[in-house]
PDB file of N, CA and C in Angstrom:
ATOM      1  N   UNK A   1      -8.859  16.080  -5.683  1.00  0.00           N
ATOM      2  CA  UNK A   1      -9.286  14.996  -6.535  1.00  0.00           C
ATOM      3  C   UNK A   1     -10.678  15.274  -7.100  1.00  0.00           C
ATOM      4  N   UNK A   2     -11.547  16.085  -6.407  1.00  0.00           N
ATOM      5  CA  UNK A   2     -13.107  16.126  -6.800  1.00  0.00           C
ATOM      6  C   UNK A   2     -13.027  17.229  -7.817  1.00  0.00           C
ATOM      7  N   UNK A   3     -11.783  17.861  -8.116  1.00  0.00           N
ATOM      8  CA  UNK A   3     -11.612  19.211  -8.824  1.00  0.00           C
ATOM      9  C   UNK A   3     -11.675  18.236  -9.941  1.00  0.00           C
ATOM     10  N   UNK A   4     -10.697  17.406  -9.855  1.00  0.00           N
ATOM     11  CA  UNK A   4     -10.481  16.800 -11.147  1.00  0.00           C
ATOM     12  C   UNK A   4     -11.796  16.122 -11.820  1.00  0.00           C
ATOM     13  N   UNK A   5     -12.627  15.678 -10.725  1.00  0.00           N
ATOM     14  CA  UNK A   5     -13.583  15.024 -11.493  1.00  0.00           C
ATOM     15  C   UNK A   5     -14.261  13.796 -10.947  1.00  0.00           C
ATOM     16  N   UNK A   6     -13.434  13.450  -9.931  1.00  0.00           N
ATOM     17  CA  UNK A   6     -13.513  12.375  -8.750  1.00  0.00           C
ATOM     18  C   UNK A   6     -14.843  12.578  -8.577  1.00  0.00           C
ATOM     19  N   UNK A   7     -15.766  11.416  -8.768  1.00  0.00           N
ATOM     20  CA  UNK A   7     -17.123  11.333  -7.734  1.00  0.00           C
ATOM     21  C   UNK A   7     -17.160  11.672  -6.348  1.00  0.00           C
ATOM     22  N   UNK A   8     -16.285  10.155  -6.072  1.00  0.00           N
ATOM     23  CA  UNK A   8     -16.340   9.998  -4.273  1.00  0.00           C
ATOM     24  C   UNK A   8     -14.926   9.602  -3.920  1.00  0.00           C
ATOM     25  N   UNK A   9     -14.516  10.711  -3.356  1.00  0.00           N
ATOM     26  CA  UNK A   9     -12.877  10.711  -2.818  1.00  0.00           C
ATOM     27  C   UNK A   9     -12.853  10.287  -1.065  1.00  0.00           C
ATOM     28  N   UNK A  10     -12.034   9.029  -0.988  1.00  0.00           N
ATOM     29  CA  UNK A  10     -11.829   8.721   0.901  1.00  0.00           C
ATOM     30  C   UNK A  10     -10.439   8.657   0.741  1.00  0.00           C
ATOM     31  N   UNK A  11     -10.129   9.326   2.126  1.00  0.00           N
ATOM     32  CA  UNK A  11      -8.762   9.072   2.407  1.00  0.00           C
ATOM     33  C   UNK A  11      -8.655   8.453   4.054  1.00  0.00           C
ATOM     34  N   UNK A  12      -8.602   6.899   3.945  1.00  0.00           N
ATOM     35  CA  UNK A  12      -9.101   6.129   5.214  1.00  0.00           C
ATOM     36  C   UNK A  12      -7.388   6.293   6.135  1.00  0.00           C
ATOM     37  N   UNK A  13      -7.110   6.701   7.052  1.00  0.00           N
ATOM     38  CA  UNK A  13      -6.038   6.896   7.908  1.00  0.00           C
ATOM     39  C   UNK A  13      -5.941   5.594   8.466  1.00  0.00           C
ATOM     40  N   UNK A  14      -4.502   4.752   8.121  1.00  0.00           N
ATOM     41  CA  UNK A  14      -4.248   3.474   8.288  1.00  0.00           C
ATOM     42  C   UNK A  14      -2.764   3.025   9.240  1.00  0.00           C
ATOM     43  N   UNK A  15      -2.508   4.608   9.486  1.00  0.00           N
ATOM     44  CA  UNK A  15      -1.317   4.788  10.542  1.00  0.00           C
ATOM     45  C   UNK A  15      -1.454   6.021  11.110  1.00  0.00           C
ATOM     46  N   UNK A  16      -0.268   5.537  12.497  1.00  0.00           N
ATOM     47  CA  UNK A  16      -0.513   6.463  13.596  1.00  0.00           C
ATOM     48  C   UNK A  16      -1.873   6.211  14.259  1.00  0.00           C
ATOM     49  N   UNK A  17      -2.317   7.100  14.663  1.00  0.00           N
ATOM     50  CA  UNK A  17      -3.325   7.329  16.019  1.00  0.00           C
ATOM     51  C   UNK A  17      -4.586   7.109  15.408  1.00  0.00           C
ATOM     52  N   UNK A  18      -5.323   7.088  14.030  1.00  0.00           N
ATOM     53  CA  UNK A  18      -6.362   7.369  13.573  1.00  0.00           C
ATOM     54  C   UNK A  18      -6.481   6.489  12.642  1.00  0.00           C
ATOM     55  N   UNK A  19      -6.226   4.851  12.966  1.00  0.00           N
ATOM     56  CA  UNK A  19      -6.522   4.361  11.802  1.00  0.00           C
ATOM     57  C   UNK A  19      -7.794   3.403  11.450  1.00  0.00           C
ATOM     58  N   UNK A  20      -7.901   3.308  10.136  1.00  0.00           N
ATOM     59  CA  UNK A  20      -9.765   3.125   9.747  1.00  0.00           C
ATOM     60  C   UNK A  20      -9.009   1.469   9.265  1.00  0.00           C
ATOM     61  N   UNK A  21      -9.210   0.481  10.293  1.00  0.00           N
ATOM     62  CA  UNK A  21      -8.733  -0.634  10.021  1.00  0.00           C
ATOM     63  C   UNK A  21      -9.797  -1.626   9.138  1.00  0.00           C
ATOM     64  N   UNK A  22     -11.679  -1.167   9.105  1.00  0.00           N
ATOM     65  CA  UNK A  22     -12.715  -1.781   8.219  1.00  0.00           C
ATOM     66  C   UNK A  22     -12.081  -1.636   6.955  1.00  0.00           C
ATOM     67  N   UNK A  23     -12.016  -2.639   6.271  1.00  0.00           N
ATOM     68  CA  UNK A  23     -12.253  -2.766   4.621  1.00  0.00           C
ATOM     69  C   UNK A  23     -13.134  -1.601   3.708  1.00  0.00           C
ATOM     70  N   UNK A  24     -14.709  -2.159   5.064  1.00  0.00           N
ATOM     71  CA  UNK A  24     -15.602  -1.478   4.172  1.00  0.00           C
ATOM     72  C   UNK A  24     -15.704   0.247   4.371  1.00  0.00           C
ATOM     73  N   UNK A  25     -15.400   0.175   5.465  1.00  0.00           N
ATOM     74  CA  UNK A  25     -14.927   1.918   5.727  1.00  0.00           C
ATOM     75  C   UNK A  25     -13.679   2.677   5.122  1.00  0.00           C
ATOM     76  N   UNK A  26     -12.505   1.817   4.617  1.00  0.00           N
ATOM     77  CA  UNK A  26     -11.630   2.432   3.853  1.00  0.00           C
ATOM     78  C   UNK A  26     -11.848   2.298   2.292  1.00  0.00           C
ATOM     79  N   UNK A  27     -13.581   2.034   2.256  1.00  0.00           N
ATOM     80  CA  UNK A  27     -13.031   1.739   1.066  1.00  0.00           C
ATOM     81  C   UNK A  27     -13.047   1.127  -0.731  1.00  0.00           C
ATOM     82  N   UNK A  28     -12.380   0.254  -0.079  1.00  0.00           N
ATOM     83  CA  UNK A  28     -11.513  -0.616  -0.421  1.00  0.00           C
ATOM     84  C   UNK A  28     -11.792  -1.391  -1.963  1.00  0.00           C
ATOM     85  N   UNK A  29     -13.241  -1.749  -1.536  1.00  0.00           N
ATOM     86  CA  UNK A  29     -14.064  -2.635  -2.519  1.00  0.00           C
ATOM     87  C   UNK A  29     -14.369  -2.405  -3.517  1.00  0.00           C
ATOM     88  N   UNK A  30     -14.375  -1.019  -3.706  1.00  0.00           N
ATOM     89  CA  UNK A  30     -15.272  -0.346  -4.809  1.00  0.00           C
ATOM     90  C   UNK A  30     -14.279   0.901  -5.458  1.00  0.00           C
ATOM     91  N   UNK A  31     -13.131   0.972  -5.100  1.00  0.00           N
ATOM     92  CA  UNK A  31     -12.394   2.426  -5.593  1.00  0.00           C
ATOM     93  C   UNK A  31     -12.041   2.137  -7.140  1.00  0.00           C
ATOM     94  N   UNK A  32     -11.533   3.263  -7.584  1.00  0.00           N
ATOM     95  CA  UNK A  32     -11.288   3.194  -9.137  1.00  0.00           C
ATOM     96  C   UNK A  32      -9.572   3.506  -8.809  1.00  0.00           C
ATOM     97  N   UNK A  33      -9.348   4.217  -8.116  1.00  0.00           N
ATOM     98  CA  UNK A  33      -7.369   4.525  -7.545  1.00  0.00           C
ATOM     99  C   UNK A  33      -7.516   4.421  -6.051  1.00  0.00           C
ATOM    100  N   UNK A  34      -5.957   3.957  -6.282  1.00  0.00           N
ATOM    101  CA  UNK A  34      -5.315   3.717  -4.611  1.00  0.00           C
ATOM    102  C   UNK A  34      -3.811   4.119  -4.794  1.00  0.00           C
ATOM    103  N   UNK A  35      -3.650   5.460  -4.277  1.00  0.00           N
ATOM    104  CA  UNK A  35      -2.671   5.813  -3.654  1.00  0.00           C
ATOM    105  C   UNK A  35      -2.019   5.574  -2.352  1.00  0.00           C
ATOM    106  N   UNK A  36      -0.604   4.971  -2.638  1.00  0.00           N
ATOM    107  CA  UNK A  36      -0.100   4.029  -1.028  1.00  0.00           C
ATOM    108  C   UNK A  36       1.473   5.397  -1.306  1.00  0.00           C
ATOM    109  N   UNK A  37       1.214   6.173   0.075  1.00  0.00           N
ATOM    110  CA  UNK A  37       2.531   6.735   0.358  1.00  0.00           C
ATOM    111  C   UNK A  37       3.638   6.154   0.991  1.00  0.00           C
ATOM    112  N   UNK A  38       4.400   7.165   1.185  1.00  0.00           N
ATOM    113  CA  UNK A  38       5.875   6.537   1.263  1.00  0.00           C
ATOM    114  C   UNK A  38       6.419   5.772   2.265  1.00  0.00           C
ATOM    115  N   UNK A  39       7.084   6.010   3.240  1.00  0.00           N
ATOM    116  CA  UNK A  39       7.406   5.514   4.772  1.00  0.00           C
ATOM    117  C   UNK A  39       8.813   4.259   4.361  1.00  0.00           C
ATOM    118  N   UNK A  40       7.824   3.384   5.740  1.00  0.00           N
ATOM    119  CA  UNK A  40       8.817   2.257   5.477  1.00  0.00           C
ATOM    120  C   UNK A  40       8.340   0.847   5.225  1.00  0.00           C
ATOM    121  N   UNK A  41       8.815   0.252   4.311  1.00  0.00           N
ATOM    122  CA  UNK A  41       8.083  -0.886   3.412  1.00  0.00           C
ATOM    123  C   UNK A  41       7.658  -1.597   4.476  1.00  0.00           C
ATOM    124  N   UNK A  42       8.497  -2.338   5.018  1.00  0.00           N
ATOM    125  CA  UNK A  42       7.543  -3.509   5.859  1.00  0.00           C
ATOM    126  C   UNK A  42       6.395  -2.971   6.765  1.00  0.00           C
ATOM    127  N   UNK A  43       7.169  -2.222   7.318  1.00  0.00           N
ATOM    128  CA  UNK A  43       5.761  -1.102   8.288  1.00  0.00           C
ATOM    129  C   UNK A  43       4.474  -0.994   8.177  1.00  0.00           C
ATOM    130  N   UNK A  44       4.667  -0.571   6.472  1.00  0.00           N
ATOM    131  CA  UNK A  44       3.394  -0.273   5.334  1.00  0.00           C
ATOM    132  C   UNK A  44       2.883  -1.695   4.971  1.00  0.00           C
ATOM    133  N   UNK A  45       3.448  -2.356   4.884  1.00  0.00           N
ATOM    134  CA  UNK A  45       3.046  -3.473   4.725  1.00  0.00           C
ATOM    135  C   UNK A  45       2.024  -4.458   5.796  1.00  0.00           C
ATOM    136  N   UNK A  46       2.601  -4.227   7.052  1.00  0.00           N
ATOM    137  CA  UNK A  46       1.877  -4.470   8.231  1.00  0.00           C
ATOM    138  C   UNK A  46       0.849  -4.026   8.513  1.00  0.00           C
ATOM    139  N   UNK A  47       0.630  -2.701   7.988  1.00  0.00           N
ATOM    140  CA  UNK A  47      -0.326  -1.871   8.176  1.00  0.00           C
ATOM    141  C   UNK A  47      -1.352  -2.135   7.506  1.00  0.00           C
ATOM    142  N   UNK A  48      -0.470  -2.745   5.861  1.00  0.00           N
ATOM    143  CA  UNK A  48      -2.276  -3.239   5.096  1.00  0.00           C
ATOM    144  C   UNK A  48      -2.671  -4.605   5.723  1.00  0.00           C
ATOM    145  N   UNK A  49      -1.914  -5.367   5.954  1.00  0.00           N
ATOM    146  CA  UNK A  49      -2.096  -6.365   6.358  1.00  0.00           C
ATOM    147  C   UNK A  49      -3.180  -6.793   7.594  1.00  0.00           C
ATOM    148  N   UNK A  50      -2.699  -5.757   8.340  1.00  0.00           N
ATOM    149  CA  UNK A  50      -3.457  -5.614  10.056  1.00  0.00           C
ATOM    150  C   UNK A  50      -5.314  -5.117   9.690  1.00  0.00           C
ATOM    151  N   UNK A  51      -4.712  -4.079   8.607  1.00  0.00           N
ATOM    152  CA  UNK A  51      -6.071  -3.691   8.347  1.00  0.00           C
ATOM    153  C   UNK A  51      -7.012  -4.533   7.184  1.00  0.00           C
ATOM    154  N   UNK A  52      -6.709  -5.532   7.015  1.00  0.00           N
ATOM    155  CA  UNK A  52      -7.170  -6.318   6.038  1.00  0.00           C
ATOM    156  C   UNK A  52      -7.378  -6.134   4.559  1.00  0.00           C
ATOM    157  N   UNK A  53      -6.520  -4.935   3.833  1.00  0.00           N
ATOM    158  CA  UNK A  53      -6.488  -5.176   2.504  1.00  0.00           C
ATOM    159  C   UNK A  53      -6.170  -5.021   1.444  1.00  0.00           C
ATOM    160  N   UNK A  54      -5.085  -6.347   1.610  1.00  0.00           N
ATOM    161  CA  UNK A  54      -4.281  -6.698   0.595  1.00  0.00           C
ATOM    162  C   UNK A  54      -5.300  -7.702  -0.340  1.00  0.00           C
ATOM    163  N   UNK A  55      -6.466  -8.042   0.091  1.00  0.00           N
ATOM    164  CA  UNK A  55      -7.183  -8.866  -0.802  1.00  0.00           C
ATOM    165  C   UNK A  55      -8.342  -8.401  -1.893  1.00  0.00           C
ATOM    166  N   UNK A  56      -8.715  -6.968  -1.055  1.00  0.00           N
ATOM    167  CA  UNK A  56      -9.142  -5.573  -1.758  1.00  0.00           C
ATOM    168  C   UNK A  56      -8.547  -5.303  -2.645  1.00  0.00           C
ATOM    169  N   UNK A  57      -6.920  -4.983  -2.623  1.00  0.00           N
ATOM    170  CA  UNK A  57      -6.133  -4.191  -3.472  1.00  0.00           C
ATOM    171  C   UNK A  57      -5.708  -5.290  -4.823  1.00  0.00           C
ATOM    172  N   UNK A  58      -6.098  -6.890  -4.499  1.00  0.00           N
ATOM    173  CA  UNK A  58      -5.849  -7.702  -5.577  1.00  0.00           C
ATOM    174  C   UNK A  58      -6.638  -7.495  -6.160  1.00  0.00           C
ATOM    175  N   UNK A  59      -8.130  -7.367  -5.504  1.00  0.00           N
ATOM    176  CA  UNK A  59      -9.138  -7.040  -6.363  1.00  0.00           C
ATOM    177  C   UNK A  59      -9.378  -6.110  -7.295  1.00  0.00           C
ATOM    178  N   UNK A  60      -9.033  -5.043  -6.598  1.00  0.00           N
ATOM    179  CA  UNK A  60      -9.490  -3.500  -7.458  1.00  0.00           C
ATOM    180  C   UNK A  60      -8.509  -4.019  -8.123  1.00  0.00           C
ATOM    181  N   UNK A  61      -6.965  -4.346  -8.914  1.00  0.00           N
ATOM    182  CA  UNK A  61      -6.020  -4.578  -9.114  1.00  0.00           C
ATOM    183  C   UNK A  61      -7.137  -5.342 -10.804  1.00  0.00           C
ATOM    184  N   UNK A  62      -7.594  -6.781 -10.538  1.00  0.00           N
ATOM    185  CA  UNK A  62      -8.330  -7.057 -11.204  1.00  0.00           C
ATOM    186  C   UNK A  62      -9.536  -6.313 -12.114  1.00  0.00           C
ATOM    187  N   UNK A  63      -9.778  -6.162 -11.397  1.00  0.00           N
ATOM    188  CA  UNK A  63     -11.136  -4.812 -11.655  1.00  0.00           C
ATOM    189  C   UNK A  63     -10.288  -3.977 -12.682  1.00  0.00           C
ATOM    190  N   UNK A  64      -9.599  -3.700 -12.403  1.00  0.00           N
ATOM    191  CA  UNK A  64      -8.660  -3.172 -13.384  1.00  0.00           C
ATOM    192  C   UNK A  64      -8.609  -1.514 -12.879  1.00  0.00           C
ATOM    193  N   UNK A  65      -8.795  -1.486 -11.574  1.00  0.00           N
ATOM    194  CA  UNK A  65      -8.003  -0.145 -10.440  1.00  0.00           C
ATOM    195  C   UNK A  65      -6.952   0.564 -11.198  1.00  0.00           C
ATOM    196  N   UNK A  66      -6.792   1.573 -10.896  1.00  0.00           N
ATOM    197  CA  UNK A  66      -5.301   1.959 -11.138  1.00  0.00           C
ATOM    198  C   UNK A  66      -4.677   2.300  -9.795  1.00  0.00           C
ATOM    199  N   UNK A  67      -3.453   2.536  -9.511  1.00  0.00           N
ATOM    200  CA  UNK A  67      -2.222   2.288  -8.941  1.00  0.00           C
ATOM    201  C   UNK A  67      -1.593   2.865  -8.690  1.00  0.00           C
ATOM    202  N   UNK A  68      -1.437   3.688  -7.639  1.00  0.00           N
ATOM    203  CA  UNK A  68       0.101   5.281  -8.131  1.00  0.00           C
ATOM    204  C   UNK A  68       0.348   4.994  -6.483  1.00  0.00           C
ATOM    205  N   UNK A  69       2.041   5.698  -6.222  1.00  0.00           N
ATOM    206  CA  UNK A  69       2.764   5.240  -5.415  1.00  0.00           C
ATOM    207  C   UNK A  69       3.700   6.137  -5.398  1.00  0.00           C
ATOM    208  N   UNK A  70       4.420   6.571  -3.950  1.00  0.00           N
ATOM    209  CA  UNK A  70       5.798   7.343  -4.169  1.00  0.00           C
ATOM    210  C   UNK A  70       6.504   6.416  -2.905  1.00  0.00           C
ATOM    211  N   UNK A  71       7.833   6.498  -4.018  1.00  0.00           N
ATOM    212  CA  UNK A  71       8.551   5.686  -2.863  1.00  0.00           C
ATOM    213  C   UNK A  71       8.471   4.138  -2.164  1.00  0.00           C
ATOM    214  N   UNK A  72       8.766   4.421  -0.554  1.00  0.00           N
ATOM    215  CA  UNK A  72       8.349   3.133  -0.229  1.00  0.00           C
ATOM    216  C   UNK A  72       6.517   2.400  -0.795  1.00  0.00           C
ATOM    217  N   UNK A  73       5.957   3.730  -0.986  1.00  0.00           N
ATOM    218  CA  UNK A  73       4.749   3.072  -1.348  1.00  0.00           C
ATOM    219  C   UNK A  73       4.676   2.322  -2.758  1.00  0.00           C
ATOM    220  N   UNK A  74       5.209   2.516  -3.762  1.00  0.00           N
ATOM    221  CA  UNK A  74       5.833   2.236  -5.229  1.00  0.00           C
ATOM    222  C   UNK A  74       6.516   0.639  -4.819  1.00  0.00           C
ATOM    223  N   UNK A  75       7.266   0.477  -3.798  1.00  0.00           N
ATOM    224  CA  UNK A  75       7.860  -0.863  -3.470  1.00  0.00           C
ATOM    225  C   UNK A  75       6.445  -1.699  -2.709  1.00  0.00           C
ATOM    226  N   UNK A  76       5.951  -1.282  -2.481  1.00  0.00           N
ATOM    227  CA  UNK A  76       5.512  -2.030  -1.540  1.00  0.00           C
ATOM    228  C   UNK A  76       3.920  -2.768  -2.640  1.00  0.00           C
ATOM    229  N   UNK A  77       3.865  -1.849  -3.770  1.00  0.00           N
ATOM    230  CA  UNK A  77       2.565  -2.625  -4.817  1.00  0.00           C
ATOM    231  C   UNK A  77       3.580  -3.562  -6.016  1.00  0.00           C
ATOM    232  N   UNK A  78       5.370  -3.547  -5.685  1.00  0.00           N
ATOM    233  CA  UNK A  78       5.592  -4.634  -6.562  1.00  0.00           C
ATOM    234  C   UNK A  78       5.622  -5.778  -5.845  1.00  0.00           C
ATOM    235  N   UNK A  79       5.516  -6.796  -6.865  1.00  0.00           N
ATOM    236  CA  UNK A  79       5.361  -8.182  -6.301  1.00  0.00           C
ATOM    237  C   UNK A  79       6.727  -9.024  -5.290  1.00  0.00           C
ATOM    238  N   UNK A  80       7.842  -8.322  -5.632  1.00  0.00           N
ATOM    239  CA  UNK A  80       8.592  -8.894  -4.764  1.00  0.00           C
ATOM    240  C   UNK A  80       9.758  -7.543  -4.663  1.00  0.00           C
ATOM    241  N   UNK A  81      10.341  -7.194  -3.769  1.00  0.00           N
ATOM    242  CA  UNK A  81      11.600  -6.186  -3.284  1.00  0.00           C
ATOM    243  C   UNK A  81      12.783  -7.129  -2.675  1.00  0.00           C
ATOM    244  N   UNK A  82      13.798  -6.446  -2.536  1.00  0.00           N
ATOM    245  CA  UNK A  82      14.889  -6.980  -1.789  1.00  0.00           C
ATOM    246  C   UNK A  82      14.876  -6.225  -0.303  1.00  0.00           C
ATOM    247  N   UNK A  83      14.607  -7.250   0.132  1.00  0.00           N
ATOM    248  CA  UNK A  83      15.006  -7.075   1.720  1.00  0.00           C
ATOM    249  C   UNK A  83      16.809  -7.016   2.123  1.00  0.00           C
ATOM    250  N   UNK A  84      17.313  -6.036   2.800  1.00  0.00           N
ATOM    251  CA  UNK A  84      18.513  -5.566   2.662  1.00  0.00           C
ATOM    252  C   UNK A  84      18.758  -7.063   4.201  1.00  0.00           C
ATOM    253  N   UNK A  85      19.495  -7.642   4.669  1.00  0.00           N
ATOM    254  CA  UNK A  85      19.542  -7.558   6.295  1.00  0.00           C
ATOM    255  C   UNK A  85      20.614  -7.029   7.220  1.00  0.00           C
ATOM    256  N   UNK A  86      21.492  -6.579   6.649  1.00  0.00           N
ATOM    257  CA  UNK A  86      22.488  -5.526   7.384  1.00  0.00           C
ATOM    258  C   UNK A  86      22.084  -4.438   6.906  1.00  0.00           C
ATOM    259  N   UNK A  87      22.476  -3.676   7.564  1.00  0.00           N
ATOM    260  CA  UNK A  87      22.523  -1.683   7.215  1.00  0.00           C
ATOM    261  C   UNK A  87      24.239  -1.854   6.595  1.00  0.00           C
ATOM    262  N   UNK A  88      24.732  -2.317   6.015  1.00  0.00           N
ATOM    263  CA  UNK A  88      26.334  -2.162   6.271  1.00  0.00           C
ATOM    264  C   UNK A  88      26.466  -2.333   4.506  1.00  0.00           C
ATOM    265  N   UNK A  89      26.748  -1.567   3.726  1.00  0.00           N
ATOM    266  CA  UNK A  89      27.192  -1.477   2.510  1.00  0.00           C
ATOM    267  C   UNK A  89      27.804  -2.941   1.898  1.00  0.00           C
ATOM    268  N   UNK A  90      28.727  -3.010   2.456  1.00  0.00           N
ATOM    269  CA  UNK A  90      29.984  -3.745   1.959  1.00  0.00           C
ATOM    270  C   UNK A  90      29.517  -5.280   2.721  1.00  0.00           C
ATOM    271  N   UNK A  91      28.687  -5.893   3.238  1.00  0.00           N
ATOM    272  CA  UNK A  91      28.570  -6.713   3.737  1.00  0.00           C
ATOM    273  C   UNK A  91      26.693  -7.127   3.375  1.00  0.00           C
ATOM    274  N   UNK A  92      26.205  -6.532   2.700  1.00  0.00           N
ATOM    275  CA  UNK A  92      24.832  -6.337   2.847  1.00  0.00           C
ATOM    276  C   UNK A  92      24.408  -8.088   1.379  1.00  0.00           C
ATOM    277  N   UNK A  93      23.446  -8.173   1.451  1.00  0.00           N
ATOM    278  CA  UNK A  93      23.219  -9.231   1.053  1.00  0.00           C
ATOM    279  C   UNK A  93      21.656  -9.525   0.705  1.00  0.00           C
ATOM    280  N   UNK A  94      21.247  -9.285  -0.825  1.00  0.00           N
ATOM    281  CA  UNK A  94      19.737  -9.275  -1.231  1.00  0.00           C
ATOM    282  C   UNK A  94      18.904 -10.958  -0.743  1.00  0.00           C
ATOM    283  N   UNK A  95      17.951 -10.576  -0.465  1.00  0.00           N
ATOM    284  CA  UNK A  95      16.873 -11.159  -0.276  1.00  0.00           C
ATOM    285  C   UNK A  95      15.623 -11.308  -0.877  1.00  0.00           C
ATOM    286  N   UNK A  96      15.243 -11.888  -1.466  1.00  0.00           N
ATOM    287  CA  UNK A  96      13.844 -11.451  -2.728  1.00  0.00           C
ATOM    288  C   UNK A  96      12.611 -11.928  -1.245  1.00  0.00           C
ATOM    289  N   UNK A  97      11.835 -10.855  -1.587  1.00  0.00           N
ATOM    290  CA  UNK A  97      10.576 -11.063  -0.408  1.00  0.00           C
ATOM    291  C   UNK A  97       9.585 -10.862  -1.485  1.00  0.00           C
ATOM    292  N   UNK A  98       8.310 -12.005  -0.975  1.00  0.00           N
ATOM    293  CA  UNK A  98       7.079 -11.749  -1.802  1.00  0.00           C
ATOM    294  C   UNK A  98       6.357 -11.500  -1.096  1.00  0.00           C
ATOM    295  N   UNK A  99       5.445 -10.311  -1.382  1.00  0.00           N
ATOM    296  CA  UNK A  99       4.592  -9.634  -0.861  1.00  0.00           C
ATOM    297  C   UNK A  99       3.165 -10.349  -0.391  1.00  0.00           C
TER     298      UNK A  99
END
């Protein structure tokens, strides 16, 4: 990222064994991008949650941040997904969840 041109690049570890659960240590307040990887939505979701910031990411959001995502991370910055509640194809049944 600093190749590109990036001032000040953090990459705050918010799962597994090493995570930077401060706002102000990940962050948060002041970034220009936020990249959220993949996994599993609610998981990821818990994870911003636990670490406090989803109220950051409205912000920078405002601020007018930009946004990039793969995958579950791509679901998890839209405003609402379908929650599946069976695993079972033929029986499965959408749910609109707001984030």
């Amino acid at each position: 990222m600093t190749g590109a041109g990036a001032h000040r690049v953090l990459w705050p570890k918010l799962a597994r064994h090493r995570k930077t659960v401060d706002p102000d240590a990940a962050g948060a307040r002041d970034v220009d991008l936020v990249f959220v990887g993949g996994g599993d939505v609610e998981a990821g979701m818990d994870v911003l949650r636990d670490a406090g910031l989803l109220d950051d990411f409205h912000k920078a959001a405002d601020r007018g941040a930009v946004f990039a995502a793969m995958s579950a991370g791509a679901i998890m910055l839209g405003k609402r997904w379908i929650r599946w509640r069976t695993q079972t194809p033929a029986t499965t049944t959408p749910r609109p969840t707001n984030a």
